[in-house]
Protein backbone atom coordinates (compact mmCIF):
# COMPACT_ATOMS: atom_id res chain seq x y z
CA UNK A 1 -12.23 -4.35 -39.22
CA UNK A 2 -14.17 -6.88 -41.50
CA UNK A 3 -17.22 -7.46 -40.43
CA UNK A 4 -17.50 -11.06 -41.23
CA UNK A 5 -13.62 -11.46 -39.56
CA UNK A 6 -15.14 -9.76 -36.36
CA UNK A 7 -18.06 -11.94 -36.43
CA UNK A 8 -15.98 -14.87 -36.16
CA UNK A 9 -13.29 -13.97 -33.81
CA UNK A 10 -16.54 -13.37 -31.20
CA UNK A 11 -17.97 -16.32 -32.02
CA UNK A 12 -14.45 -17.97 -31.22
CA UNK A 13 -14.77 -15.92 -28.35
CA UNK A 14 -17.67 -17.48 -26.97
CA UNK A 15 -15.98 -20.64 -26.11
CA UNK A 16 -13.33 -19.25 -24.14
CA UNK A 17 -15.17 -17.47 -21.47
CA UNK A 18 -16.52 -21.18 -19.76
CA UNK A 19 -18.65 -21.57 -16.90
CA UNK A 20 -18.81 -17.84 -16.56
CA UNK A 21 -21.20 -17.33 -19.98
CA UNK A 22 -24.15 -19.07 -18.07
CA UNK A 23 -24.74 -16.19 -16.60
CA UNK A 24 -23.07 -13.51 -18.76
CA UNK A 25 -24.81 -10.70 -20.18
CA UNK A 26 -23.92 -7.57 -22.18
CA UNK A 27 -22.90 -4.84 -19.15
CA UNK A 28 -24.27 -1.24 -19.00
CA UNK A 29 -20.87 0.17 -17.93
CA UNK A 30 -17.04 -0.53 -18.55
CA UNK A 31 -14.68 0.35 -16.72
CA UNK A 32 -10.06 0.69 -17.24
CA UNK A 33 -8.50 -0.23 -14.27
CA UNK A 34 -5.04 -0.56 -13.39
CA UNK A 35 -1.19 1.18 -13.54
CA UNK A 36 -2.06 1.91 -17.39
CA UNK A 37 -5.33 3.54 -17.32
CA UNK A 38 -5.54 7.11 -15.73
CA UNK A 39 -7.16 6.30 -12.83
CA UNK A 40 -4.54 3.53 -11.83
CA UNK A 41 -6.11 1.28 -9.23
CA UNK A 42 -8.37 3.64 -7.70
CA UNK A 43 -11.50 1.69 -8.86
CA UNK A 44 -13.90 4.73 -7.49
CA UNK A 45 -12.81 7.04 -10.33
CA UNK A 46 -12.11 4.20 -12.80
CA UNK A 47 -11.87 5.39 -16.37
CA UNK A 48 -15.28 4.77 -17.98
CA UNK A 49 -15.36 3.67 -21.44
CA UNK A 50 -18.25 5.58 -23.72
CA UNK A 51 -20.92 2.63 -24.59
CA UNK A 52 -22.08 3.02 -27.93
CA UNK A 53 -24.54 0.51 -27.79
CA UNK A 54 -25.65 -2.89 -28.94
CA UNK A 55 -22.33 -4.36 -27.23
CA UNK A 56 -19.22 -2.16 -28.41
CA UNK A 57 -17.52 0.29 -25.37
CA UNK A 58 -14.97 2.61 -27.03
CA UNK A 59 -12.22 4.66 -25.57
CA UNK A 60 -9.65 7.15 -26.92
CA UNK A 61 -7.16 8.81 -24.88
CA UNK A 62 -4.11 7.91 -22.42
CA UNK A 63 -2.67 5.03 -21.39
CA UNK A 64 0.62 4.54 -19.28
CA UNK A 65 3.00 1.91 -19.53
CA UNK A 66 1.38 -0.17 -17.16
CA UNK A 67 -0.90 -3.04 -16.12
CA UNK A 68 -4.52 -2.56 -17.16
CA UNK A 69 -7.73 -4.63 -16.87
CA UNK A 70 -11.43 -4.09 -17.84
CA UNK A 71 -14.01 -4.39 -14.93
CA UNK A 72 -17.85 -3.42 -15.25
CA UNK A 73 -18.77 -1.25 -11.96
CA UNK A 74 -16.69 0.22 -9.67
CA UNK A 75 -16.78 -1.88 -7.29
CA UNK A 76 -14.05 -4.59 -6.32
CA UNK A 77 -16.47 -6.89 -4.73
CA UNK A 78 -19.41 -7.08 -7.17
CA UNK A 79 -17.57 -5.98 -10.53
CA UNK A 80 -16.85 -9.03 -13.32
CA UNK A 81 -13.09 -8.21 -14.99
CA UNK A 82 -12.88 -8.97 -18.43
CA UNK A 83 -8.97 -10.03 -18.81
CA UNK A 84 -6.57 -12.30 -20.53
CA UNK A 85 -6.65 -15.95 -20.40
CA UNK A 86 -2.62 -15.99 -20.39
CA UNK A 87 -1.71 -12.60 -17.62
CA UNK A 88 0.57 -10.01 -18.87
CA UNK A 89 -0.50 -10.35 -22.97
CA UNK A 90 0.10 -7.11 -24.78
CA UNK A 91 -2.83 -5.10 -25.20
CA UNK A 92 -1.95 -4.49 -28.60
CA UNK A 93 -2.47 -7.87 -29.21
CA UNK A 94 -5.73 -8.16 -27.35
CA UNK A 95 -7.93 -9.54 -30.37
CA UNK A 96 -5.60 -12.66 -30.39
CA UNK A 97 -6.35 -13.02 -26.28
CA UNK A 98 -8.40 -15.64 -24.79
CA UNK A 99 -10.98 -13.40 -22.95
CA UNK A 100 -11.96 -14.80 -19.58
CA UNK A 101 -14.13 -12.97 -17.07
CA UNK A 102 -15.29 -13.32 -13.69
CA UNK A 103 -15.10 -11.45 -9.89
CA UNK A 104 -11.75 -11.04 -8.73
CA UNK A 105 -9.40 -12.46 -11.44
CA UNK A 106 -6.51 -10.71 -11.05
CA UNK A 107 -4.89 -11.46 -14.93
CA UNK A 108 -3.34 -8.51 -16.69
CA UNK A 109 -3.01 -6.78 -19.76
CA UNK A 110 0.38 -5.32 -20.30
CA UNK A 111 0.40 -1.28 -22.04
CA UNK A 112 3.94 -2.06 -23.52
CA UNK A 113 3.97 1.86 -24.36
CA UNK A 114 2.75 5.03 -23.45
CA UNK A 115 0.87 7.13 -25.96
CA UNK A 116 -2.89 7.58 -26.84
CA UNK A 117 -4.68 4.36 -27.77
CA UNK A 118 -7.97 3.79 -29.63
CA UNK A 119 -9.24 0.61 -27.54
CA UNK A 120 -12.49 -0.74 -28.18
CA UNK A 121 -14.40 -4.21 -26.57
CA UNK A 122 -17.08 -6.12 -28.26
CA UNK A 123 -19.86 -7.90 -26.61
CA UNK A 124 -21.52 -10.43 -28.81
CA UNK A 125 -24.24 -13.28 -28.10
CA UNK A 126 -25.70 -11.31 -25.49
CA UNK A 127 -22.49 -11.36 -23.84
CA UNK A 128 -21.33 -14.80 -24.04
CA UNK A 129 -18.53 -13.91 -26.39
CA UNK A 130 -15.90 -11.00 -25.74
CA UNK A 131 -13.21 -9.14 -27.87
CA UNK A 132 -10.84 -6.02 -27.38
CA UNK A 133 -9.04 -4.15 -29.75
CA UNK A 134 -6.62 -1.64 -29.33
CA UNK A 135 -3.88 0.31 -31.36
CA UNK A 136 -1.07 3.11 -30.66
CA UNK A 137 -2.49 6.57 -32.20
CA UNK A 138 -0.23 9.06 -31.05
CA UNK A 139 1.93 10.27 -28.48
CA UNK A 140 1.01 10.73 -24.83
CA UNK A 141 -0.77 13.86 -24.28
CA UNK A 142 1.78 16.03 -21.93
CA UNK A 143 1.87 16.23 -18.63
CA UNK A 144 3.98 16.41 -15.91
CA UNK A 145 3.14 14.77 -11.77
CA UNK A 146 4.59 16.21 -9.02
CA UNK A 147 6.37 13.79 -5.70
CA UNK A 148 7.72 14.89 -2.34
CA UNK A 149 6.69 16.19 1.05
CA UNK A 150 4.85 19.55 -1.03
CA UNK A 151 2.51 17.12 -3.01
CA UNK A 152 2.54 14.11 -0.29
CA UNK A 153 3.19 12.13 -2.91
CA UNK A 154 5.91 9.89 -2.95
CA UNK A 155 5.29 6.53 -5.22
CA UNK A 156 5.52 7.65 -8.64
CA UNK A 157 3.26 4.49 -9.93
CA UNK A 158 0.54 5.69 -7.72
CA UNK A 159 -0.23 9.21 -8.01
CA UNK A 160 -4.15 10.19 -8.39
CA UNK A 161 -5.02 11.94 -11.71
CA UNK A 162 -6.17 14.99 -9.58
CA UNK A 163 -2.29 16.00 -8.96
CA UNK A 164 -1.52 16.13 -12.86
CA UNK A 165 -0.51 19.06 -13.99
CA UNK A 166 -1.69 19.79 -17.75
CA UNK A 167 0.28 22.46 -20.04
CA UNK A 168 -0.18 26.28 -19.46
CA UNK A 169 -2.40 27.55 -22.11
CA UNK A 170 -0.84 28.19 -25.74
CA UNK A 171 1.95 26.17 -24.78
CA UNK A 172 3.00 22.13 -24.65
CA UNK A 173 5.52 22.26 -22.42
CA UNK A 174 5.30 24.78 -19.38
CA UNK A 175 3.55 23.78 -16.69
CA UNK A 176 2.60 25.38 -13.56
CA UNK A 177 2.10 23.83 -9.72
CA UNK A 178 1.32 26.08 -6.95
CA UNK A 179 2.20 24.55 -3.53
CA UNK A 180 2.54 25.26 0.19
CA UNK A 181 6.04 25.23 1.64
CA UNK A 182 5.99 24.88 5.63
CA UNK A 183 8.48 24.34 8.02
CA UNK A 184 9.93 21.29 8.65
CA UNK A 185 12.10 18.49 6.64
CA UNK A 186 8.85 16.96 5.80
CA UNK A 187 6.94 19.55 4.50
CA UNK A 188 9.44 21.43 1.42
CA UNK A 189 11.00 19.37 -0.76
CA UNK A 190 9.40 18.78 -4.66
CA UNK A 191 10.47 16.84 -8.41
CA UNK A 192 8.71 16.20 -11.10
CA UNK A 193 7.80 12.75 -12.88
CA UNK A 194 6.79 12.84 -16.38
CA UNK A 195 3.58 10.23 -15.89
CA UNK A 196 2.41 8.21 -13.16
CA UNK A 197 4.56 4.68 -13.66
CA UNK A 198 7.08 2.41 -11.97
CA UNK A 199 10.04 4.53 -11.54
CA UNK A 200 12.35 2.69 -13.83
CA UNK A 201 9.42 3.53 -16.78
CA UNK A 202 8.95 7.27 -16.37
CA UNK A 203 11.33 10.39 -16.82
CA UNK A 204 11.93 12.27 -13.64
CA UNK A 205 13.05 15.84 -13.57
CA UNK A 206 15.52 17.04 -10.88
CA UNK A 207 17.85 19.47 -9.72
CA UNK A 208 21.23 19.56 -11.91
CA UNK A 209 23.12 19.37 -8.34
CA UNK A 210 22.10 19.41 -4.89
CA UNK A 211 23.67 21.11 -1.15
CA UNK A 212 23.51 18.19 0.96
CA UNK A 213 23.05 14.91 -1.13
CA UNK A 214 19.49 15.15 -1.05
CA UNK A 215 18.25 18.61 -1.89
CA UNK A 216 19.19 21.55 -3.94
CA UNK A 217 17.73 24.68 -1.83
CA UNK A 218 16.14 27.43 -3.82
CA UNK A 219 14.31 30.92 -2.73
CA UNK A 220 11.85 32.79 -4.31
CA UNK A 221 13.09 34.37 -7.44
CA UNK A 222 15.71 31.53 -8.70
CA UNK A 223 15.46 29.98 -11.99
CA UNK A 224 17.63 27.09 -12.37
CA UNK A 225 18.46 24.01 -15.15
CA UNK A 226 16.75 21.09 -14.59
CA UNK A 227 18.43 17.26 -14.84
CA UNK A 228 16.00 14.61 -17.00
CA UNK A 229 17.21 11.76 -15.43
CA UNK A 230 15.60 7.94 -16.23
CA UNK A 231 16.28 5.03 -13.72
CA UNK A 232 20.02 6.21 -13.52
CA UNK A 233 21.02 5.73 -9.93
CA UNK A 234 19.87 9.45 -8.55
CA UNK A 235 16.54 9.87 -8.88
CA UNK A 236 16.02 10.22 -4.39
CA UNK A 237 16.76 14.15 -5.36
CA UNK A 238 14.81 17.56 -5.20
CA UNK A 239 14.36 21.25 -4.57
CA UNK A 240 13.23 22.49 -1.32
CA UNK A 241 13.21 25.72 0.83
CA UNK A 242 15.34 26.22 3.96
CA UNK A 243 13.14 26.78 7.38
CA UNK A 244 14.31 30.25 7.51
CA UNK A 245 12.25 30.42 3.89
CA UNK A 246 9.48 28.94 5.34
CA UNK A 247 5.75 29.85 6.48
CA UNK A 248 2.72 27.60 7.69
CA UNK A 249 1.19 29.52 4.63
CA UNK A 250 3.71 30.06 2.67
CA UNK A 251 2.93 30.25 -1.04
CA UNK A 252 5.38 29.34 -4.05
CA UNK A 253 4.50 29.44 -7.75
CA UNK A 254 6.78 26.73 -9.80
CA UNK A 255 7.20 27.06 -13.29
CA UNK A 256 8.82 24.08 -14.83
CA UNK A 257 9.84 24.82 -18.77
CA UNK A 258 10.60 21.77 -20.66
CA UNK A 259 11.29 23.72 -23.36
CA UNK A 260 14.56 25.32 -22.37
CA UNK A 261 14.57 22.69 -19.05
CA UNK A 262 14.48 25.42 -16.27
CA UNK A 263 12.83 25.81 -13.21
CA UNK A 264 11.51 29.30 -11.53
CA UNK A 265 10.16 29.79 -8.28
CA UNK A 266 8.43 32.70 -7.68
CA UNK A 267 5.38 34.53 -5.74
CA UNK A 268 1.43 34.08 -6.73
CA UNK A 269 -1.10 36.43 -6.69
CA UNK A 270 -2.50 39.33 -7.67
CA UNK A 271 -1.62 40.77 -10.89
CA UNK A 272 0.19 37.07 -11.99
CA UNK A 273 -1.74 36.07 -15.53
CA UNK A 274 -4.59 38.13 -14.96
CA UNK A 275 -5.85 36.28 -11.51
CA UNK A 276 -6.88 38.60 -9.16
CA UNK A 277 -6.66 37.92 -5.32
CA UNK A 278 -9.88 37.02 -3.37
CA UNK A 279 -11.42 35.33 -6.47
CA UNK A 280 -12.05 31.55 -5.65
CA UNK A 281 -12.55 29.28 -8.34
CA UNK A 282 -15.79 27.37 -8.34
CA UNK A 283 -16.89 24.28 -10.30
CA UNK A 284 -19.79 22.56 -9.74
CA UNK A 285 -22.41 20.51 -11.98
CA UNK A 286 -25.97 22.04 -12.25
CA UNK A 287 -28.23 19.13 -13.71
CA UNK A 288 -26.60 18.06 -16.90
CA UNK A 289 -24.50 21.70 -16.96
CA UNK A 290 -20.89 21.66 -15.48
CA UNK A 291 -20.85 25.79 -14.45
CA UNK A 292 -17.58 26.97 -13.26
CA UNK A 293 -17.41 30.79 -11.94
CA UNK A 294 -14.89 33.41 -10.34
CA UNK A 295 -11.58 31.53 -12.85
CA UNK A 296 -10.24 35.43 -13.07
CA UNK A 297 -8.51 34.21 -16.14
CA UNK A 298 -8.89 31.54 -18.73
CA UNK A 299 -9.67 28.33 -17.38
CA UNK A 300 -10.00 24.65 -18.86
CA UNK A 301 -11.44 21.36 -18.45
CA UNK A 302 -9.85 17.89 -18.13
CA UNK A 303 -11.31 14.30 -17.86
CA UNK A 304 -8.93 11.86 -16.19
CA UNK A 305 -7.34 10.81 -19.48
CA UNK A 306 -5.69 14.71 -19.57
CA UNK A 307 -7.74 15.38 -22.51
CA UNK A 308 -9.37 18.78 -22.72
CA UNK A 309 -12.94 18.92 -22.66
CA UNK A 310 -13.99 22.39 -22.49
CA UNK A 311 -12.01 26.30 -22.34
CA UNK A 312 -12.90 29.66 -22.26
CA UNK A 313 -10.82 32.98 -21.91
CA UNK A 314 -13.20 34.72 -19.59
CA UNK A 315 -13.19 32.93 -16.49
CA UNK A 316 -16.15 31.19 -16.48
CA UNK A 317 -17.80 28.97 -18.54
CA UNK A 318 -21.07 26.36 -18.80
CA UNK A 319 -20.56 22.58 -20.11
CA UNK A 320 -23.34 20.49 -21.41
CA UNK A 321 -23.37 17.25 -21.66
CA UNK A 322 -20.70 15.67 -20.19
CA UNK A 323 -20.31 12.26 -19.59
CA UNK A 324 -20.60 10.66 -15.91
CA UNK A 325 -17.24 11.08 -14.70
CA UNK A 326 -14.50 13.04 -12.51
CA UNK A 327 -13.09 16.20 -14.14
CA UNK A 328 -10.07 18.99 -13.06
CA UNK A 329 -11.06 22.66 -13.76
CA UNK A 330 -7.93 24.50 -14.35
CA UNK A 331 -6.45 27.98 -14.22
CA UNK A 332 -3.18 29.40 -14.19
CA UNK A 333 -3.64 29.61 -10.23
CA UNK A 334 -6.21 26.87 -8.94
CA UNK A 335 -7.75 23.73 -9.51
CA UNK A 336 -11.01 22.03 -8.35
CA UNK A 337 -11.60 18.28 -9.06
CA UNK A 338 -15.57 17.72 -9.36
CA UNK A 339 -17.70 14.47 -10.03
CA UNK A 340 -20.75 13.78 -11.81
């Protein structure tokens, strides 16, 4: 952007944020917040943006189709939002917003799209004067969210980023879920969602037809062709286990292939993608290192934006570096969310 344009739009800027710029003052931290952002409202884990100093926070990566606001600590109570004068404005017309800030203002930006976005806010006059940019850069990175009784999640705009499930390795579009099928109506039955999002805004994949109006029962070693289905009437519909199929501990490996849109069910463990039973997956930070050990296979990194941060074929790997944040360590077989 012209530098002489940007200078100007912040010093418009500076007028519109009123009795708040008395006090303002450049934050140390920003935060995304909100349906959009990949940490939806969950302010704990709140997507930070990377500060690059003297005012300008920068972000690249996923957004949803969504609400989104900035905020500047996680923390509901303390935190100033930075959002639009006028609530619901596009966010890819931020730099035209009126900026106003202040603790608790519940305006909006609207993510009319989802894809990856280059967003970027400028602080200028020590604060007094804000301005966000943001543009459409590419598609979505792919992933795929599981709902029902298995995941215990049922409201497909509210799903934590720990239960995405990122693309088997080498591939962009089969992706693997391991779950725990129990006894019980309320314990067995699983679909897919394409993104976390108001169900009329995401695609949902489901059983092609189903036994008794609700669920389409499966056993282990059934492959069957999936429905994409997108706010058309039947979207209350999964795949589940009879209780006869059914342990407290009982295992199931789903493979969902968007590529020939099937679905397998079948048995984990030993000898499945080179994991070996027994080995537990461990991630932990050491210092400034993330270390992750006993992966018995390749095994990745993810930030809450489902980019990939870090892989390595042979099961374990050190990560320098990393900014503060929560991150999902991956294999073919097991995931551990960890914090710095």
């Amino acid at each position: 952007m012209n530098l002489h344009l940007l200078n100007s739009m912040l010093a418009g800027a500076a007028m519109l944020l009123g009795t708040a710029a008395a006090t303002a003052a450049i934050p140390e931290h920003l935060y995304m917040v909100g349906e959009a952002s990949p940490s939806l409202w969950h302010i704990d884990i709140a997507q930070e943006m990377t500060n690059e100093g003297e005012g300008v926070f920068s972000y690249r990566g996923t957004l949803y189709n969504q609400n989104l606001q900035f905020i500047d600590a996680r923390n509901w109570d303390t935190g100033v939002r930075y959002v639009p004068e006028v609530s619901g404005s596009w966010l890819i017309n931020a730099h035209e917003a009126n900026i106003v800030s202040g603790i608790g203002n519940e305006n909006r930006f609207w993510v009319t799209e989802p894809g990856t976005y280059e967003v970027k806010v400028y602080f200028g006059d020590n604060g007094e004067s804000v301005m966000i940019t943001a543009q459409w850069v590419g598609e979505m990175a792919p992933m795929v969210v599981p709902l029902g009784a298995i995941s215990g999640q049922w409201d497909s705009a509210s799903v934590p980023f720990p239960y995405n499930i990122y693309p088997k390795e080498g591939t962009d579009d089969v992706f693997v879920y391991e779950c725990t099928v129990k006894p019980g109506a309320d314990s067995k039955h699983l679909k897919f969602i394409s993104y976390p999002s108001n169900y009329w805004e995401t695609w949902f994949y489901l059983p092609e037809s189903v036994d008794n109006g609700v669920v389409k029962f499966v056993k282990i070693g059934d492959k069957l062709k999936i429905r994409r289905a997108w706010n058309d009437g039947n979207l209350d519909h999964f795949w589940g286990f009879a209780d006869e199929d059914c342990t407290p501990e009982k295992k199931v490996r789903v493979t969902l292939n968007l590529g020939d849109d099937t679905i397998e069910f079948s048995e984990p463990g030993a000898g499945v993608e080179g994991v070996e039973a027994g080995n537990t997956l461990k991630a932990s930070f050491v210092g400034d290192n993330l270390v992750v050990e006993n992966a018995g296979a390749a095994v990745a990194v993810y930030d809450i934006a489902g980019r990939k941060v870090a892989y390595s074929a042979a099961g374990m790997l050190t990560v320098p570096g990393l900014p503060c944040g929560v991150y999902v360590v991956k294999t073919a077989g097991a995931a551990v969310k960890v914090a710095k």
